[in-house]
N, C-alpha and C. Protein backbone atom coordinates (compact mmCIF):
# COMPACT_ATOMS: atom_id res chain seq x y z
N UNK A 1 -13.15 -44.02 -57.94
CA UNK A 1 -12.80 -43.77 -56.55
C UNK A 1 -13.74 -42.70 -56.00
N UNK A 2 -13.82 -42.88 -54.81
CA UNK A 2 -14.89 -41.74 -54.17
C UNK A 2 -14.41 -40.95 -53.76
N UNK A 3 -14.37 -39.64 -53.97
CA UNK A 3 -14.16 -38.43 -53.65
C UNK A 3 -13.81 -38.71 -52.59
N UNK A 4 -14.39 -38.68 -51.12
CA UNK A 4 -14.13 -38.78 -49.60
C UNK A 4 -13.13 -39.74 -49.76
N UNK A 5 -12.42 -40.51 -50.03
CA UNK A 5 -11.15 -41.14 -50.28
C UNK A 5 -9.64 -40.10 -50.15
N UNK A 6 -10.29 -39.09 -51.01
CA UNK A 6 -9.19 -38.18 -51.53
C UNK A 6 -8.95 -37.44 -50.42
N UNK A 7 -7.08 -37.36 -50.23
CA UNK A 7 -6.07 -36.78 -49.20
C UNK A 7 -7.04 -35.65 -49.30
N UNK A 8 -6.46 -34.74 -47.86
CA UNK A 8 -7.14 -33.68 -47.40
C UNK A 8 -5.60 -32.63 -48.09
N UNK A 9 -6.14 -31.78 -48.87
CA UNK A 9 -5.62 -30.55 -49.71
C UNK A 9 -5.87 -29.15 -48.78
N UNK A 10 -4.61 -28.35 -48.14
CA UNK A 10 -4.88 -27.06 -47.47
C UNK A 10 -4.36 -26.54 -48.92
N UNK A 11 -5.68 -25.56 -48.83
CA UNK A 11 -5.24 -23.93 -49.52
C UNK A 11 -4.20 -23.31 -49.03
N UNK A 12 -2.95 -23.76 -49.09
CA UNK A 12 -1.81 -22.55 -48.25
C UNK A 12 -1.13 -21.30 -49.50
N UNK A 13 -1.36 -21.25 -50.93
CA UNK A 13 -1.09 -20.37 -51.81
C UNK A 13 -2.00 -20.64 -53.32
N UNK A 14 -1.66 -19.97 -54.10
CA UNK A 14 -2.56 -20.33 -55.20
C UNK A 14 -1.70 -21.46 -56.22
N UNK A 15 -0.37 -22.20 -55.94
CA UNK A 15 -0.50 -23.33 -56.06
C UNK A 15 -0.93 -24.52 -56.04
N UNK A 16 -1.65 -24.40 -54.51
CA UNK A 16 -2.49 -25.34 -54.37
C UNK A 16 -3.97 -25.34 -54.76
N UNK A 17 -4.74 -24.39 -55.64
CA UNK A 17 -5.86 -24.01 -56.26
C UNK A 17 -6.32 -25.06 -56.86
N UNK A 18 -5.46 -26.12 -58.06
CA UNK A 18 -6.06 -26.49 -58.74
C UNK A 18 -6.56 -27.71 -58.34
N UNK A 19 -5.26 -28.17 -57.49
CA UNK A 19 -5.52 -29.58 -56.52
C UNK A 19 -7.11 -29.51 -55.55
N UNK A 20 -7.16 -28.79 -54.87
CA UNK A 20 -8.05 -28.19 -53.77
C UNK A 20 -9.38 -28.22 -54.44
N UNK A 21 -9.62 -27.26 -55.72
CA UNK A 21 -10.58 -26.93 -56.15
C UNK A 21 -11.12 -28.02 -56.87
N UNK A 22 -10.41 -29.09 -57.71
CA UNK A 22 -10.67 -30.53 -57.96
C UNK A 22 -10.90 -31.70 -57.05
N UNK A 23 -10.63 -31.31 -56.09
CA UNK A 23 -11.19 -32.23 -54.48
C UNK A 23 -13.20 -31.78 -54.52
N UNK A 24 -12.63 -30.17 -54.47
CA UNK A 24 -14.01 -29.80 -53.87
C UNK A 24 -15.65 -29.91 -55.24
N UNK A 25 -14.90 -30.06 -56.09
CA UNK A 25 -15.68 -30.47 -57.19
C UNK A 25 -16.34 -31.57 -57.56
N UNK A 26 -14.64 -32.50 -57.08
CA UNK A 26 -15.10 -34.17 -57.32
C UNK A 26 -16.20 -34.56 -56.06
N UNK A 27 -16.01 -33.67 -54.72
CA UNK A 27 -16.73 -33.85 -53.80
C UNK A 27 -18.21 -33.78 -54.48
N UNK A 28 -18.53 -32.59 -54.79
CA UNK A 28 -19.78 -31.72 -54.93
C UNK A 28 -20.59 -32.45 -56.20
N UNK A 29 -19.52 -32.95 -56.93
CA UNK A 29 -20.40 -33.93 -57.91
C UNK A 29 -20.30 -35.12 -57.56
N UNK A 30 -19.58 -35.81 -57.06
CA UNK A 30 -20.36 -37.40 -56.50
C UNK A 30 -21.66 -37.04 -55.47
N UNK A 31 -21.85 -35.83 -55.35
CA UNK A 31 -23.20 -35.80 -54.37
C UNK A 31 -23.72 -35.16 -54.96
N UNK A 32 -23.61 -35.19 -55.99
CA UNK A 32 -25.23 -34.41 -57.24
C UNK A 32 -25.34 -32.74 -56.41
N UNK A 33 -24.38 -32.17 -56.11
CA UNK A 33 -24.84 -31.33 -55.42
C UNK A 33 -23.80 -29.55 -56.13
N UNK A 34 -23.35 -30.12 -57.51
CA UNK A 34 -22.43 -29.66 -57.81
C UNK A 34 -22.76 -28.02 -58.51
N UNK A 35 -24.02 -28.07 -58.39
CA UNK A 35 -24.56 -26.82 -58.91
C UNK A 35 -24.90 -25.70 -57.87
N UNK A 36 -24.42 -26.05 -56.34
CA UNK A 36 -24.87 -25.03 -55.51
C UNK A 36 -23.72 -25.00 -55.02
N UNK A 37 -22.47 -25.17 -55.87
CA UNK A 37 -21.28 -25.00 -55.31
C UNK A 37 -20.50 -24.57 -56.68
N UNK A 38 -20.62 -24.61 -57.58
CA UNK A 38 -19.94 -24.28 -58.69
C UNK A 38 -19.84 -22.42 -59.08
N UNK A 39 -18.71 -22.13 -58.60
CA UNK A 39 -18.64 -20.65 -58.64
C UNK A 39 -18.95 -19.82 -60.05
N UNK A 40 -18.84 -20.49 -61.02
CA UNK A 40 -19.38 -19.74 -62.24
C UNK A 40 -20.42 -19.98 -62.85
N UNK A 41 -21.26 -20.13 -62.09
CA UNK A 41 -22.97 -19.94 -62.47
C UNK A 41 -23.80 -19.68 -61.37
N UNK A 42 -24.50 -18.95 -61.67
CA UNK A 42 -25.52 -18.05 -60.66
C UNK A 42 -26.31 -19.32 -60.46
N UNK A 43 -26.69 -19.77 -59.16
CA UNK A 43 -27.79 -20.67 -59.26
C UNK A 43 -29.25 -19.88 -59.09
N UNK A 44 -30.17 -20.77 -59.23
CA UNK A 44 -31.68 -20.10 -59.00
C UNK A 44 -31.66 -19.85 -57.53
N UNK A 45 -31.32 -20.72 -56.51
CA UNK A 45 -31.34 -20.68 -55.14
C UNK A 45 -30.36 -20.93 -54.48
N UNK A 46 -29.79 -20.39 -53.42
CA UNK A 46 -28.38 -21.05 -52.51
C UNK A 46 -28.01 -22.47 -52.06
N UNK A 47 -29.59 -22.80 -51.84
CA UNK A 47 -29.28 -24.55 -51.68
C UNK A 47 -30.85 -24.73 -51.92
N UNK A 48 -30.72 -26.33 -52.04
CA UNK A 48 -32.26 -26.94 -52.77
C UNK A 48 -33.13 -26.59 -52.04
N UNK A 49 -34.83 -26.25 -52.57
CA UNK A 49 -35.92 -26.20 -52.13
C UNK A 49 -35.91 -27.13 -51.54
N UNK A 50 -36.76 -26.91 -50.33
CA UNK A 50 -37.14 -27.73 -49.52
C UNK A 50 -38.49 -28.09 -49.79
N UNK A 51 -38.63 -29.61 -49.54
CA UNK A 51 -40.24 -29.94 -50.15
C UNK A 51 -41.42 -29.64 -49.27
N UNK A 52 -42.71 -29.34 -49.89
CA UNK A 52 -43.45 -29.22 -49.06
C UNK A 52 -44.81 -29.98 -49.61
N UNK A 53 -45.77 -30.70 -48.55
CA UNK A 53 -46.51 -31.34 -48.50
C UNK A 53 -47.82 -30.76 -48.62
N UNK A 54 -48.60 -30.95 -49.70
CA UNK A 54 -50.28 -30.21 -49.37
C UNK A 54 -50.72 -30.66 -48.03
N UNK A 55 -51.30 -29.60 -47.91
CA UNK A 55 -52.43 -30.49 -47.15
C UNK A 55 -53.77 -31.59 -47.19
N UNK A 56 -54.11 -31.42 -48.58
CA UNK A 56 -54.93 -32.43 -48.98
C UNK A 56 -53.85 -33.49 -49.91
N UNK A 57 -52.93 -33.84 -49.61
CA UNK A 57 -51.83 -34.75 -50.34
C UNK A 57 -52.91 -36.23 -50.53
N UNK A 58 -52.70 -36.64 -51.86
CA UNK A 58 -53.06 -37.85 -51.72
C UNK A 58 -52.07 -39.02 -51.04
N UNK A 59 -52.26 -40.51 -51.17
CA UNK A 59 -51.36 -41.36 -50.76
C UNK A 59 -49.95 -41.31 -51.96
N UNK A 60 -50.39 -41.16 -52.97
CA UNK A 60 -49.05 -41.19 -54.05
C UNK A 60 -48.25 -39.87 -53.82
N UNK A 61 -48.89 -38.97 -53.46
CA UNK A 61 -48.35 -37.96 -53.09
C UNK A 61 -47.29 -37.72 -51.99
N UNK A 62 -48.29 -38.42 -50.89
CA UNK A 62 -47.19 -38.26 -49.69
C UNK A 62 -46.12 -39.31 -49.43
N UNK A 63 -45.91 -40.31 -50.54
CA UNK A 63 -45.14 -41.59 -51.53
C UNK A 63 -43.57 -40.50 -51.87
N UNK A 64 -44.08 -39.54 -52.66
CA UNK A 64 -43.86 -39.14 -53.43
C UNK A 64 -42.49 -37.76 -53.06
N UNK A 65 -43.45 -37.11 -51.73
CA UNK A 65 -43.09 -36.36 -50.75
C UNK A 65 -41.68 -36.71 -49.76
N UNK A 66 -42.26 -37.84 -49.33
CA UNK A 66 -41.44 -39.10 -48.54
C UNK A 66 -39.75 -39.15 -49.75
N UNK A 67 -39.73 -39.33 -50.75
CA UNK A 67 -38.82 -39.60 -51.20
C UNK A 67 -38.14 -38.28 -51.69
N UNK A 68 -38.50 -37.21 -52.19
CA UNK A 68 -38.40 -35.65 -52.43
C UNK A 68 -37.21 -35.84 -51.13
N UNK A 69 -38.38 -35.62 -49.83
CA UNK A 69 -37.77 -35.18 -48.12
C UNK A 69 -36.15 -35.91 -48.72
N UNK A 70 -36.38 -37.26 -48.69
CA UNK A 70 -34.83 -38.03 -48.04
C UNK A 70 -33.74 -36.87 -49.08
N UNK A 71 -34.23 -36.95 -50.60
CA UNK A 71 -33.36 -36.15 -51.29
C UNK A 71 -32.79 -35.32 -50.89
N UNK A 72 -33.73 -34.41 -50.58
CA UNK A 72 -33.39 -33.05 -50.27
C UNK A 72 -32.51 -32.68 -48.80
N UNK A 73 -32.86 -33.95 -47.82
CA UNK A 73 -32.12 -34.05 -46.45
C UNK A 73 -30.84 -34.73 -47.61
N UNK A 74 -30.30 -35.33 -48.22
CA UNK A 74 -28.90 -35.57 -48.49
C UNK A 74 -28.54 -34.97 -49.11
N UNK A 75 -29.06 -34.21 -50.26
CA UNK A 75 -28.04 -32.51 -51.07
C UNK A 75 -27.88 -31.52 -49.45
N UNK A 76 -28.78 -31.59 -49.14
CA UNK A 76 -28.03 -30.72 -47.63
C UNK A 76 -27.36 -31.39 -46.28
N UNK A 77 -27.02 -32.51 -46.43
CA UNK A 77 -26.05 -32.97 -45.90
C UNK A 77 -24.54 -33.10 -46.52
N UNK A 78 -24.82 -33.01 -47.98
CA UNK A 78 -23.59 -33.55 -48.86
C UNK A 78 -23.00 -31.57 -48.65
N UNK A 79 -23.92 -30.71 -48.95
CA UNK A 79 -23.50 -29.47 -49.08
C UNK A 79 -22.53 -29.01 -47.32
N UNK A 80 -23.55 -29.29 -46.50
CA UNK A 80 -22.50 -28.96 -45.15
C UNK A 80 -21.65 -29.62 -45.10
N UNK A 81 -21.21 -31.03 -45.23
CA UNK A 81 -19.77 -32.09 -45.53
C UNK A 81 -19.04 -30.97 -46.44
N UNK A 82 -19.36 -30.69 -47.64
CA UNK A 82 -17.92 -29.89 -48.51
C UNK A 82 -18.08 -28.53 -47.78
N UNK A 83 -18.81 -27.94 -47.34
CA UNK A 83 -18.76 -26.59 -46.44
C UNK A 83 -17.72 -26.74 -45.51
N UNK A 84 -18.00 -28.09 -44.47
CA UNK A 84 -17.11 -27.93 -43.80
C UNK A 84 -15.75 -28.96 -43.86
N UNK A 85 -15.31 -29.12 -45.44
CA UNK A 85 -14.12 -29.41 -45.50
C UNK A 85 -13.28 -27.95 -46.03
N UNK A 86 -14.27 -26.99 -47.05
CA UNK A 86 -13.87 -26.15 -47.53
C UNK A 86 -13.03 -25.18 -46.25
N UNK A 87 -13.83 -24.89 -45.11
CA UNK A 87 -13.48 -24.09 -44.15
C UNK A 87 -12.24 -24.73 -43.30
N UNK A 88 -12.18 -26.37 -43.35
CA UNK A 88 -10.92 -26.63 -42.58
C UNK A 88 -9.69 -27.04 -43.51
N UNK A 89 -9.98 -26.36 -44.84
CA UNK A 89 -8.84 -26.51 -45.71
C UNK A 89 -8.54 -25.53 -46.44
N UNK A 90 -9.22 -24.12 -45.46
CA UNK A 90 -8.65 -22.93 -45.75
C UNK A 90 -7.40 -21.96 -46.45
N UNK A 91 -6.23 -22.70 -45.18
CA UNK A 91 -5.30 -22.38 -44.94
C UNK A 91 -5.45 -20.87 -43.96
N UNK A 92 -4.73 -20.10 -44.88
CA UNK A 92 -4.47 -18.65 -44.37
C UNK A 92 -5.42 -17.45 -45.12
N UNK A 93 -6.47 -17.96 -45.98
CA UNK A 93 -7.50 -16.91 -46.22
C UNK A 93 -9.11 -17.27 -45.76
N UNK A 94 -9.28 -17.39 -44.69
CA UNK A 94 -10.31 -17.18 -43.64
C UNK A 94 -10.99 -15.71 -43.80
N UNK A 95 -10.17 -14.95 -44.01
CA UNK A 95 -10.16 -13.43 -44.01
C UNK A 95 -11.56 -13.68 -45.42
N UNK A 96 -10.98 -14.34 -46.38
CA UNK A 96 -11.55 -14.18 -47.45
C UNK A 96 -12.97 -14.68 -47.75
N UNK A 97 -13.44 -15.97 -46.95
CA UNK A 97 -14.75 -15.93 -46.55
C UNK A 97 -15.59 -15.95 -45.59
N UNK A 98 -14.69 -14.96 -44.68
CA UNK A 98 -15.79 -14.63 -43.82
C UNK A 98 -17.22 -13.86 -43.35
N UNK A 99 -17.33 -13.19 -44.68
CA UNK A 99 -18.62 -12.44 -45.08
C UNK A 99 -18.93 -13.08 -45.40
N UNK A 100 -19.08 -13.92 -46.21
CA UNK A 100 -20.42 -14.90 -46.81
C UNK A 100 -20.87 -16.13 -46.59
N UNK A 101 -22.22 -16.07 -46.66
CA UNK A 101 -22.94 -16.65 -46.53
C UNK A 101 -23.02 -18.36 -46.71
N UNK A 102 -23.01 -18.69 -48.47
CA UNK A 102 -23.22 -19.78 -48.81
C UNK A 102 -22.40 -20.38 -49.25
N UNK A 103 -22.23 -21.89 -49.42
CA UNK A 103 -20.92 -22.57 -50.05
C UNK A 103 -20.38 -21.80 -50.78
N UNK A 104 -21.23 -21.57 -51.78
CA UNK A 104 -21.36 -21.17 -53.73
C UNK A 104 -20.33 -19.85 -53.51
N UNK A 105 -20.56 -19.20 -52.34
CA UNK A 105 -20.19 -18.00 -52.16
C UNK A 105 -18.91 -18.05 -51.28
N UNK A 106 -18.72 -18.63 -50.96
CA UNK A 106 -17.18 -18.93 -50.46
C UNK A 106 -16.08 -19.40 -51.32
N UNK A 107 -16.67 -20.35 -51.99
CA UNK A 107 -15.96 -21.18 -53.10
C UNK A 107 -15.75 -20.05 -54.21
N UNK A 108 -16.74 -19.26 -54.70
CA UNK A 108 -16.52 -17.83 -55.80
C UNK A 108 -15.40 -17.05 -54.67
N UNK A 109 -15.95 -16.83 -53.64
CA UNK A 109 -14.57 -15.74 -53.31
C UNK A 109 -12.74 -16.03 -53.50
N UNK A 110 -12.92 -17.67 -53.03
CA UNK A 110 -11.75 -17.89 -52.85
C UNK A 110 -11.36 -18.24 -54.34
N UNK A 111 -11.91 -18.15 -55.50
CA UNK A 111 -11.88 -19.03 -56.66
C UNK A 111 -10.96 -16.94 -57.48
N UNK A 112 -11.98 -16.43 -56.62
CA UNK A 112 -11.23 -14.75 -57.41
C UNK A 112 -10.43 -14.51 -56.53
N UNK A 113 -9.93 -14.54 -55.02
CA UNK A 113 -8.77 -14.25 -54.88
C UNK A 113 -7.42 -15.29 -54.61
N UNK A 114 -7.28 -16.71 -54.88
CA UNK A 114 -6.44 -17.65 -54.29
C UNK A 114 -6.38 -18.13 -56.06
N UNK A 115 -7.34 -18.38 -56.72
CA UNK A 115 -6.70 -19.33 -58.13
C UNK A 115 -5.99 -18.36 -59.12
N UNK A 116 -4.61 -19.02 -59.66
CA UNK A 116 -3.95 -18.20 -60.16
C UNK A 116 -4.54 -18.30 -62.03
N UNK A 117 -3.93 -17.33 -62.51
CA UNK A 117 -4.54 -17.11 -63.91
C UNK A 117 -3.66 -18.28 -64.44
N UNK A 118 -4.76 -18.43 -65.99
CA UNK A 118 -3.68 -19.58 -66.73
C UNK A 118 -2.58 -19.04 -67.29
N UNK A 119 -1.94 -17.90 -67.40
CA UNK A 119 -0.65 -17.38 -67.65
C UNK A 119 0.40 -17.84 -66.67
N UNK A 120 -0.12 -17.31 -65.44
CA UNK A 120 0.13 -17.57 -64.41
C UNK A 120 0.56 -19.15 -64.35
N UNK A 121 -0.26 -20.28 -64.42
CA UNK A 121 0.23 -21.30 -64.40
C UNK A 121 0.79 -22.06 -65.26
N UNK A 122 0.77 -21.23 -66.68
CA UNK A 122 1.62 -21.61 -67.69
C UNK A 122 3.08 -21.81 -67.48
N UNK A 123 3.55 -20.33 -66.60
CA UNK A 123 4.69 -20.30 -66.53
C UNK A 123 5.51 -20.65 -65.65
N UNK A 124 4.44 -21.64 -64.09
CA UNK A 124 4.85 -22.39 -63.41
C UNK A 124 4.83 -23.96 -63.98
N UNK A 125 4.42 -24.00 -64.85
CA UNK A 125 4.53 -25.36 -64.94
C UNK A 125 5.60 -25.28 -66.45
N UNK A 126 6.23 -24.17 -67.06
CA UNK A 126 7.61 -24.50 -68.07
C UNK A 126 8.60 -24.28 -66.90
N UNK A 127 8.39 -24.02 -65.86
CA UNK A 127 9.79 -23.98 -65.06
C UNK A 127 9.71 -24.85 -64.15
N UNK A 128 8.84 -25.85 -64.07
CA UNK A 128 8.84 -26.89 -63.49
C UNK A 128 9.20 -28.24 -64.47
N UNK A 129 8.66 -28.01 -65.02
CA UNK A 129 9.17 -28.67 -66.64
C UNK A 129 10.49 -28.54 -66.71
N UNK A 130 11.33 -27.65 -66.83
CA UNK A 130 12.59 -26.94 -67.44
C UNK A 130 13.59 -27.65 -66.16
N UNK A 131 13.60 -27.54 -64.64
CA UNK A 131 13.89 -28.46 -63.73
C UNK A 131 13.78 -29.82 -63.69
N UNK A 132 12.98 -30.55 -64.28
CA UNK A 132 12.52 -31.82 -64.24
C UNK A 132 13.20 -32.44 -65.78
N UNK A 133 13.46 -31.60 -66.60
CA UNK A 133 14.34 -32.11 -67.71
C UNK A 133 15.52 -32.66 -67.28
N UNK A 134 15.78 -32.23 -66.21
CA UNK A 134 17.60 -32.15 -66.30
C UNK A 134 17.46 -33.68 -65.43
N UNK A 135 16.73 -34.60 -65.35
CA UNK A 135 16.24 -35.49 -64.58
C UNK A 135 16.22 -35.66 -63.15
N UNK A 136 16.21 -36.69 -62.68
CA UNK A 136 15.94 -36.71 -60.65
C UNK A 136 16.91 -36.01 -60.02
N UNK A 137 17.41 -35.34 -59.01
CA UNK A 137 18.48 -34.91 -58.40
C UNK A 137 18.91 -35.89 -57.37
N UNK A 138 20.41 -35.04 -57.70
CA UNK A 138 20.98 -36.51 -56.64
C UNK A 138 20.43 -37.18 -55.63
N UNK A 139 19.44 -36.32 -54.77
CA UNK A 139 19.69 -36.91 -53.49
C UNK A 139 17.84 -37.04 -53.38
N UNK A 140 17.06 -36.95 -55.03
CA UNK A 140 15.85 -37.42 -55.01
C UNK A 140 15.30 -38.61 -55.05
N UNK A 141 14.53 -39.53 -55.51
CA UNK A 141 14.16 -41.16 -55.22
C UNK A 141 13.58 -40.25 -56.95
N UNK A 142 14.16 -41.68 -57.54
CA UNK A 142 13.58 -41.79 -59.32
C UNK A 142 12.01 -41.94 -59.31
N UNK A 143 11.22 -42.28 -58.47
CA UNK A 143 10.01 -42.84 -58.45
C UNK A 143 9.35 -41.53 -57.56
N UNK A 144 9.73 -40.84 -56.81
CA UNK A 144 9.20 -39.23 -57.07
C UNK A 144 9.25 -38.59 -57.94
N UNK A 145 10.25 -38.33 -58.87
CA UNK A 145 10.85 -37.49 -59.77
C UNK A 145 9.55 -38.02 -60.89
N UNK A 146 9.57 -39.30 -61.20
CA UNK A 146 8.47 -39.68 -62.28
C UNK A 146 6.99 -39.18 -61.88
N UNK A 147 6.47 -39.81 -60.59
CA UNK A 147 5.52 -38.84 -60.04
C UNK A 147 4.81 -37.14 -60.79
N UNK A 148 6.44 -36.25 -60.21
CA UNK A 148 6.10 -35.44 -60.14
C UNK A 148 6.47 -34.87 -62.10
N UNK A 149 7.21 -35.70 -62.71
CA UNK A 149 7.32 -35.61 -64.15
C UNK A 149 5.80 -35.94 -64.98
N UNK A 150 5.35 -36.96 -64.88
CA UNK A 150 3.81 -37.33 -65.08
C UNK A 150 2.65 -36.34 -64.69
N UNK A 151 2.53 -35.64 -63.34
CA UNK A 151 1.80 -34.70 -63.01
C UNK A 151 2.26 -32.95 -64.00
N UNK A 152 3.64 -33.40 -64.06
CA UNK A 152 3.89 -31.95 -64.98
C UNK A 152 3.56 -31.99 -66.51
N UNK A 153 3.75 -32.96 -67.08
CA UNK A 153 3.46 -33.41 -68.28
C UNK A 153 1.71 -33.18 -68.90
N UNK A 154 1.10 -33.92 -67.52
CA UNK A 154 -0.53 -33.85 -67.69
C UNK A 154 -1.11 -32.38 -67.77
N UNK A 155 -0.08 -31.30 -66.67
CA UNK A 155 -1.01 -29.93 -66.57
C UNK A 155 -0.15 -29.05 -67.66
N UNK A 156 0.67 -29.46 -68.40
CA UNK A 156 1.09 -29.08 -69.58
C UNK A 156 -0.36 -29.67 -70.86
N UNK A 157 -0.57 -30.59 -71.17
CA UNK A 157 -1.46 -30.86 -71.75
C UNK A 157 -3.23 -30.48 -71.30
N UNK A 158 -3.26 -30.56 -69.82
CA UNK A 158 -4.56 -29.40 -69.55
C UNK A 158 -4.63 -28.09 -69.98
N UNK A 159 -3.40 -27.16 -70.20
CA UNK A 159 -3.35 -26.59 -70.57
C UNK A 159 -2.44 -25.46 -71.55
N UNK A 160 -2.19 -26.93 -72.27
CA UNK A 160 -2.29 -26.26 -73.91
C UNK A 160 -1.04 -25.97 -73.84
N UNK A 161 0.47 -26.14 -73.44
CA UNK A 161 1.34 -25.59 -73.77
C UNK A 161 2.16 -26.03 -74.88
N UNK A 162 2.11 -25.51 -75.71
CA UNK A 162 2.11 -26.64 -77.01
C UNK A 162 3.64 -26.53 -77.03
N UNK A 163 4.92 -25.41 -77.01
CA UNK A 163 6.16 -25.60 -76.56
C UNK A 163 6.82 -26.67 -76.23
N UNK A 164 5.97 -27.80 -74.96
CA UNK A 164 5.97 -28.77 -74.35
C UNK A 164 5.47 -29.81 -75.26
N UNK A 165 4.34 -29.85 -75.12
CA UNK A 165 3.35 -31.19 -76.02
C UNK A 165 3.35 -30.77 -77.57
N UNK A 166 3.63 -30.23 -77.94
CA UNK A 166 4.02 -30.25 -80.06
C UNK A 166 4.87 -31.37 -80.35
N UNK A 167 4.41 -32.27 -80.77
CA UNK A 167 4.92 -33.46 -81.78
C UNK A 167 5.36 -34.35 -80.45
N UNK A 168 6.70 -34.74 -80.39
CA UNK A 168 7.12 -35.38 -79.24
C UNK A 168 8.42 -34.69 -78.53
N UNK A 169 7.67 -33.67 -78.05
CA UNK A 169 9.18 -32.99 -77.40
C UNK A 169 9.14 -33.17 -76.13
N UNK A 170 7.64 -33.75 -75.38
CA UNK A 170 7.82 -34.12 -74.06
C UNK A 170 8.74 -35.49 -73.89
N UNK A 171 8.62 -36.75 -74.96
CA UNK A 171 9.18 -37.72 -74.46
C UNK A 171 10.13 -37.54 -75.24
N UNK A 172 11.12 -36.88 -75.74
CA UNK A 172 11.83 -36.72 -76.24
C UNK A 172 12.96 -36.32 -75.21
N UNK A 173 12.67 -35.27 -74.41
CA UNK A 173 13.15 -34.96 -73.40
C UNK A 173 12.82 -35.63 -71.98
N UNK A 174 11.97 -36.19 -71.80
CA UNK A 174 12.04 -37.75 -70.95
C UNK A 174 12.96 -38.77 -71.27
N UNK A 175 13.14 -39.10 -72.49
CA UNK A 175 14.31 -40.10 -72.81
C UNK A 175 16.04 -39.64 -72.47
N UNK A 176 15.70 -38.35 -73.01
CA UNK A 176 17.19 -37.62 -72.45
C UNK A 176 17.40 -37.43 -71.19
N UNK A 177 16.39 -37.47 -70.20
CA UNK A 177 16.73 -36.92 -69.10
C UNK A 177 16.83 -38.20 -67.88
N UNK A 178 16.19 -39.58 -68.62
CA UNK A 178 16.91 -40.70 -67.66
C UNK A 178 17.77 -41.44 -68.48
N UNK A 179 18.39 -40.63 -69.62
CA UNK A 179 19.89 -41.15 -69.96
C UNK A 179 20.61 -41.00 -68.86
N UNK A 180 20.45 -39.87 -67.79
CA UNK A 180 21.69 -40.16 -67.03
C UNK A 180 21.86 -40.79 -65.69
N UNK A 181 20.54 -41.31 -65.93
CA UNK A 181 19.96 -42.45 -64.94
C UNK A 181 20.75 -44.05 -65.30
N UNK A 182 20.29 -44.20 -66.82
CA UNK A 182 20.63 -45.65 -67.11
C UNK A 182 21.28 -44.93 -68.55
N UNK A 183 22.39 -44.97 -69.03
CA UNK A 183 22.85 -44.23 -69.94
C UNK A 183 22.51 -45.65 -71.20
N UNK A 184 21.78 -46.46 -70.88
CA UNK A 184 21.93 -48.09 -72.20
C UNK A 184 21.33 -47.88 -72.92
């Protein structure tokens, strides 16, 4: 699926970090452009060299040039597209990149003050877990509840909570918890 497919994600807390920041990634790498946006590596330059033509260019050269140009006009088209999804999917920290300059540098600011630590999301996702055991609530639709059981399950296994994923205690407690769905 192509990135530009994918729902539009507001930054409104550092819940929404991981969603957001996997938009803006999947963006930045279907456009080969993922290295002038990736907050934990210094790049050589803020965005790609721009090509330049000798003046005594031969014909293979200016062949050669010709195809460089188109490149380099689409890493800097692909880079202002996630620039300016990044800025209209802010939310409420605008504050936070408004000094800087470049994607790379917006995306690092908001990456140190909006993404929460993995402790941090460890312990939102056993108490999201710990709710979602007790199965759907009354007045939820079973086919959300799985949804959002499947998405909890997966960022338990992104990250490592072995409490959860050791042997089979996730479907173990999936089976118990639409016993009281279909008790058969």
């Amino acid at each position: 699926m192509a990135p530009e497919n994918t729902d539009k994600v507001i930054l409104r807390s550092p819940a929404d970090w991981p969603r957001w920041f996997a938009i803006v990634r999947a963006k930045a790498t279907y456009r080969d452009v993922w290295e002038y946006v990736n907050p934990d590596v210094t790049p050589d330059q803020a965005n790609p060299v721009k090509p330049v033509l000798a003046q005594s260019a031969t014909e293979m050269q200016i062949k050669l040039h010709l195809v460089d140009s188109k490149q380099w006009r689409n890493q800097m088209t692909a880079i202002d597209t996630i620039n300016d999804y990044v800025l209209q999917t802010l939310g409420p920290y605008f504050g936070v990149v408004e000094t800087c300059d470049t994607l790379q540098e917006r995306v690092k600011a908001l990456k140190e003050h909006v993404a929460p630590t993995d402790y941090t999301r460890r312990l939102e996702i056993e108490q999201a877990f710990d709710s979602l055991r007790l199965g759907p609530a009354r007045n939820q639709k079973v086919l959300n509840w799985l949804d959002e059981w499947e998405t909890t399950v997966q960022q338990t296994t992104t990250l490592n909570v072995t409490t959860i994923t050791a042997g089979l205690n996730a479907t173990r407690t999936f089976l118990l918890a639409i016993r009281r769905i279909d008790p058969s």
